[in-house]
C-alpha atoms as a PDB file:
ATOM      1  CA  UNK A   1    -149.004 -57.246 -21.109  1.00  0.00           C
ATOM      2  CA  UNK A   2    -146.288 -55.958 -18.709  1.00  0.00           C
ATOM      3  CA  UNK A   3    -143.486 -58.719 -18.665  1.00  0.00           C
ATOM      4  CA  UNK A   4    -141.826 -56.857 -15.317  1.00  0.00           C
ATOM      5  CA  UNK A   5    -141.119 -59.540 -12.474  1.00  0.00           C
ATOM      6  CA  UNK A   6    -142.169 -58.797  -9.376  1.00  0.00           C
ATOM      7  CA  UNK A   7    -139.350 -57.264  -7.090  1.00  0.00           C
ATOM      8  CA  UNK A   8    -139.585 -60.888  -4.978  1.00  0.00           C
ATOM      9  CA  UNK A   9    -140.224 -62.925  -7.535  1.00  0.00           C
ATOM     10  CA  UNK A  10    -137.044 -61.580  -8.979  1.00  0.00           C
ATOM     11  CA  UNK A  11    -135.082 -61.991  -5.658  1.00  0.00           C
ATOM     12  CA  UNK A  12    -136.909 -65.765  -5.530  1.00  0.00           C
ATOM     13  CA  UNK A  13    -134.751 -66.388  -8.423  1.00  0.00           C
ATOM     14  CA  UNK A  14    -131.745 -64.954  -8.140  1.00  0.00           C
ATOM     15  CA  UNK A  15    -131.343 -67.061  -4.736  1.00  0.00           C
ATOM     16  CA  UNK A  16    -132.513 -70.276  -6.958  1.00  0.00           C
ATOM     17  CA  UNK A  17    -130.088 -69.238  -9.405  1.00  0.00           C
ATOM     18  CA  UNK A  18    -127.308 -68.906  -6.446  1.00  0.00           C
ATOM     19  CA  UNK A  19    -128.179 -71.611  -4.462  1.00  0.00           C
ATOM     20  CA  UNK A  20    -125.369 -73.902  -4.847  1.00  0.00           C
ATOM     21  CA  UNK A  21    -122.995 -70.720  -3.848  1.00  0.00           C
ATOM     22  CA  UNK A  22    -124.893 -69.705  -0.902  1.00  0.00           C
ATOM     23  CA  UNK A  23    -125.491 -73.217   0.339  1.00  0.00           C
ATOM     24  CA  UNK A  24    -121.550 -73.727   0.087  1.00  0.00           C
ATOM     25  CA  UNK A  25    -121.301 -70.630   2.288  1.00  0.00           C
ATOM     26  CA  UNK A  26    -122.686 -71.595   5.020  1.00  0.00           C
ATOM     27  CA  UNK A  27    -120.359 -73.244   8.052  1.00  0.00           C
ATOM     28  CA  UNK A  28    -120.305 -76.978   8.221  1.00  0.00           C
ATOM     29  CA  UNK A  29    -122.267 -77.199  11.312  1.00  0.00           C
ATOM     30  CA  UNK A  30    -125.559 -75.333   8.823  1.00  0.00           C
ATOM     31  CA  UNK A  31    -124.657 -77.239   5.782  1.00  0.00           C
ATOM     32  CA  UNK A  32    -127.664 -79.792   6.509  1.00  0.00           C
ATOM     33  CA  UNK A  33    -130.082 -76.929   7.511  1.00  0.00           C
ATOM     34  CA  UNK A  34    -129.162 -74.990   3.990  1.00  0.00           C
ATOM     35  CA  UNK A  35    -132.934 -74.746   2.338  1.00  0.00           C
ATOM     36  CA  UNK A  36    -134.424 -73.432   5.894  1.00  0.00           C
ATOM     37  CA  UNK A  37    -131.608 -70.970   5.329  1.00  0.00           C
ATOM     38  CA  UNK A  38    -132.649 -69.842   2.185  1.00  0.00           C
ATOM     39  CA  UNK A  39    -135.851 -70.024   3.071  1.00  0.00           C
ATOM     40  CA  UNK A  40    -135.197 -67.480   6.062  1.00  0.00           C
ATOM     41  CA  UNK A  41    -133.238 -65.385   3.558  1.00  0.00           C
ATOM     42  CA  UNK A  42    -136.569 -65.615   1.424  1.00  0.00           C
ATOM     43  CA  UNK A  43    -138.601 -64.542   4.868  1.00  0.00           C
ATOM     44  CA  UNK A  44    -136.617 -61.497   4.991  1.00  0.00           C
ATOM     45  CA  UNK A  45    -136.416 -59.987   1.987  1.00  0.00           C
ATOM     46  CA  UNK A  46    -140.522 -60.494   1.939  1.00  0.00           C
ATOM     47  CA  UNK A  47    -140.775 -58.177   5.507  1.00  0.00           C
ATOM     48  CA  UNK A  48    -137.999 -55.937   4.361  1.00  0.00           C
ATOM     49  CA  UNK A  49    -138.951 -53.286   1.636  1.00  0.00           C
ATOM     50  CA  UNK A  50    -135.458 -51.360   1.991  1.00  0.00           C
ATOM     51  CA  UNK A  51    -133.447 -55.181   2.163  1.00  0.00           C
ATOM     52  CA  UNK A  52    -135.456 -56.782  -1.115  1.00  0.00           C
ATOM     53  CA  UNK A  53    -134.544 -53.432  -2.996  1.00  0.00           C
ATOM     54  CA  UNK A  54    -131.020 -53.312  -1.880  1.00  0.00           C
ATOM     55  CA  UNK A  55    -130.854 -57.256  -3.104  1.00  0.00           C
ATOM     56  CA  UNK A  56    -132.368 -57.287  -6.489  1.00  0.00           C
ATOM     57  CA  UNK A  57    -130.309 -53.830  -7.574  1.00  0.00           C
ATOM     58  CA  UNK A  58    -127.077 -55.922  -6.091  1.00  0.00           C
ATOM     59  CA  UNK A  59    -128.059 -59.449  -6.209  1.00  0.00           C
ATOM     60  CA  UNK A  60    -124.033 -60.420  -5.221  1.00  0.00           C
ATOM     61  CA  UNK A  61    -125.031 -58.614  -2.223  1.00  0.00           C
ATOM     62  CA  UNK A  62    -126.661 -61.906  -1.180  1.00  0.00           C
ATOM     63  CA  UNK A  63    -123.876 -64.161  -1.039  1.00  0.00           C
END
């Protein structure tokens, strides 16, 4: 059984494991909008092949 996660899957939780620090990121005006944030951030990385590589070999690359 191969115990690889999936390249988003893996990106999924690096973002859950980050979330406090890139919620805090955001300006005060997006601080109430944070999960549709992540969840763009999520959107992203999904249509962007290049972008979800370049995020799970640097995950601080997302904050």
């Amino acid at each position: 059984m191969n115990n690889a996660i999936a390249p988003l899957e893996q990106a999924r939780q690096t973002i859950g494991a980050y979330k406090g620090e890139l919620l805090a990121s955001l300006p005060s005006h997006l601080q109430d909008k944070g999960v549709g944030w992540l969840t763009s951030a999520l959107s992203a990385l999904r249509k962007n092949d290049f972008l979800l590589k370049c995020a799970n070999q640097d995950p601080a690359s997302l904050i």
